[in-house]
C-alpha atoms as a PDB file:
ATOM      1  CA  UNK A   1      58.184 -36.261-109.506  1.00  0.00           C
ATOM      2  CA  UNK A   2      58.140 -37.926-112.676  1.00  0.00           C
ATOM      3  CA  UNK A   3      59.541 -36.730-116.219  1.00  0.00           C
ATOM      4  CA  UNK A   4      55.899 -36.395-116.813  1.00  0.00           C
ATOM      5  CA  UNK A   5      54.860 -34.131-114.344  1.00  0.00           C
ATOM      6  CA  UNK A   6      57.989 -32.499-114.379  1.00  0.00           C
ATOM      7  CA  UNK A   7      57.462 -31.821-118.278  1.00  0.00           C
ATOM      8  CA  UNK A   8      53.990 -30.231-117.329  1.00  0.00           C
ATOM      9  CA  UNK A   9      55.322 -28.220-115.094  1.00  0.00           C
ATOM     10  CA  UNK A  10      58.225 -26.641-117.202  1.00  0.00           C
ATOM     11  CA  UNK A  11      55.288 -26.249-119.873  1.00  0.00           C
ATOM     12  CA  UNK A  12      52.920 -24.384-117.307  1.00  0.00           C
ATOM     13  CA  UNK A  13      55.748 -21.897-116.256  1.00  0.00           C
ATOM     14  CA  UNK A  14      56.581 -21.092-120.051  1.00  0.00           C
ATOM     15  CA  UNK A  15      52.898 -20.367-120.941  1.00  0.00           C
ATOM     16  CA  UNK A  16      52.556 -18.125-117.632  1.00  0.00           C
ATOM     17  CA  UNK A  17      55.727 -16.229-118.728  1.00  0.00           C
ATOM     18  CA  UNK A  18      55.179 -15.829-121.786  1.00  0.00           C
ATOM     19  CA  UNK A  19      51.450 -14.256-120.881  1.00  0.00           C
ATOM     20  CA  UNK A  20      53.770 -12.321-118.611  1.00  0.00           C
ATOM     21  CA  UNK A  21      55.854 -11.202-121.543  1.00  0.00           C
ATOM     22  CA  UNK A  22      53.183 -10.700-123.560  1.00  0.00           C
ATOM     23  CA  UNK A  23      50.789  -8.272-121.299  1.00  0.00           C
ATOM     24  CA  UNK A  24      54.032  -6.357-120.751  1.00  0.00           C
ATOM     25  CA  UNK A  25      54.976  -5.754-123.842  1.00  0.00           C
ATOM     26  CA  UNK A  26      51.560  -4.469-124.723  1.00  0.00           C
ATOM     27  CA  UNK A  27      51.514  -2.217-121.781  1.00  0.00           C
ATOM     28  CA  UNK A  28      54.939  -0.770-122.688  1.00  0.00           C
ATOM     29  CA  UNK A  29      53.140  -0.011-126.308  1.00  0.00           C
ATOM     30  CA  UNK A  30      50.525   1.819-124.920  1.00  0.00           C
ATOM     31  CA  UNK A  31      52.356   3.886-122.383  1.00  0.00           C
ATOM     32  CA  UNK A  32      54.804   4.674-125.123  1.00  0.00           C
ATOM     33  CA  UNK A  33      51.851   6.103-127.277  1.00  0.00           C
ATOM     34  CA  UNK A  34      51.250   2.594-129.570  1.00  0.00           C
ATOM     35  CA  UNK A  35      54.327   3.543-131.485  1.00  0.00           C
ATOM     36  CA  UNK A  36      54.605   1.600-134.649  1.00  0.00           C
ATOM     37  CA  UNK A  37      57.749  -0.209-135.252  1.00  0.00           C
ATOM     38  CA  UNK A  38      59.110  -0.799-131.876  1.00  0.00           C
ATOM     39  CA  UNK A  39      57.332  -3.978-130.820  1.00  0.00           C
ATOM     40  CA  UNK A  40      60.773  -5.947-130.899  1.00  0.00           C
ATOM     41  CA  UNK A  41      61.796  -2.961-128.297  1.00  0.00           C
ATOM     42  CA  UNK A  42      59.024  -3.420-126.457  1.00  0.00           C
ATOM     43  CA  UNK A  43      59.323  -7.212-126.553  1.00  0.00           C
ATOM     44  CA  UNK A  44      62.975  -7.368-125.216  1.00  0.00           C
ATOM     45  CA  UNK A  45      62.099  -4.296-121.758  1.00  0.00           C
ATOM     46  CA  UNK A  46      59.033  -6.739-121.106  1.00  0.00           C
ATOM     47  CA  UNK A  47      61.085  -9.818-121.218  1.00  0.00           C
ATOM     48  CA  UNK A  48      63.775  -8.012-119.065  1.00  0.00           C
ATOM     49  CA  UNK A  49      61.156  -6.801-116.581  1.00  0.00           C
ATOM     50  CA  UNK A  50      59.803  -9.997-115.912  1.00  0.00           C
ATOM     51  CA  UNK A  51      63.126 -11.759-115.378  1.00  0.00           C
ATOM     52  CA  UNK A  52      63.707  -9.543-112.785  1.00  0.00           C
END
C-alpha cells in the first residue's frame, strides 16, 4: 500500500470515529436530560465508549 492510500485510509478511520464520537456524545446529552454545561463530560464517556 502506498503512503497515499495509506494516508486515506488513516483519514477515513478518523472521520468515522469522530462521527462515532460525535453521535455518542449527543446521545449521552439527551439521555442525561440535554444538561447544559456538561458537553466536555459527555465528550470524554463517548470517546471512552467507542475506544472500547
Amino acid at each position: 500500500m502506498s503512503q497515499e492510500e495509506t494516508c486515506k485510509v488513516l483519514e477515513e478511520h478518523v472521520e468515522t470515529r469522530e462521527e462515532k464520537v460525535t453521535l455518542a456524545a449527543y446521545y449521552r446529552w439527551k439521555e442525561n436530560g440535554e444538561q447544559h454545561g456538561c458537553d466536555l463530560d459527555d465528550w470524554l464517556e463517548a470517546e471512552k465508549s467507542v475506544c472500547d
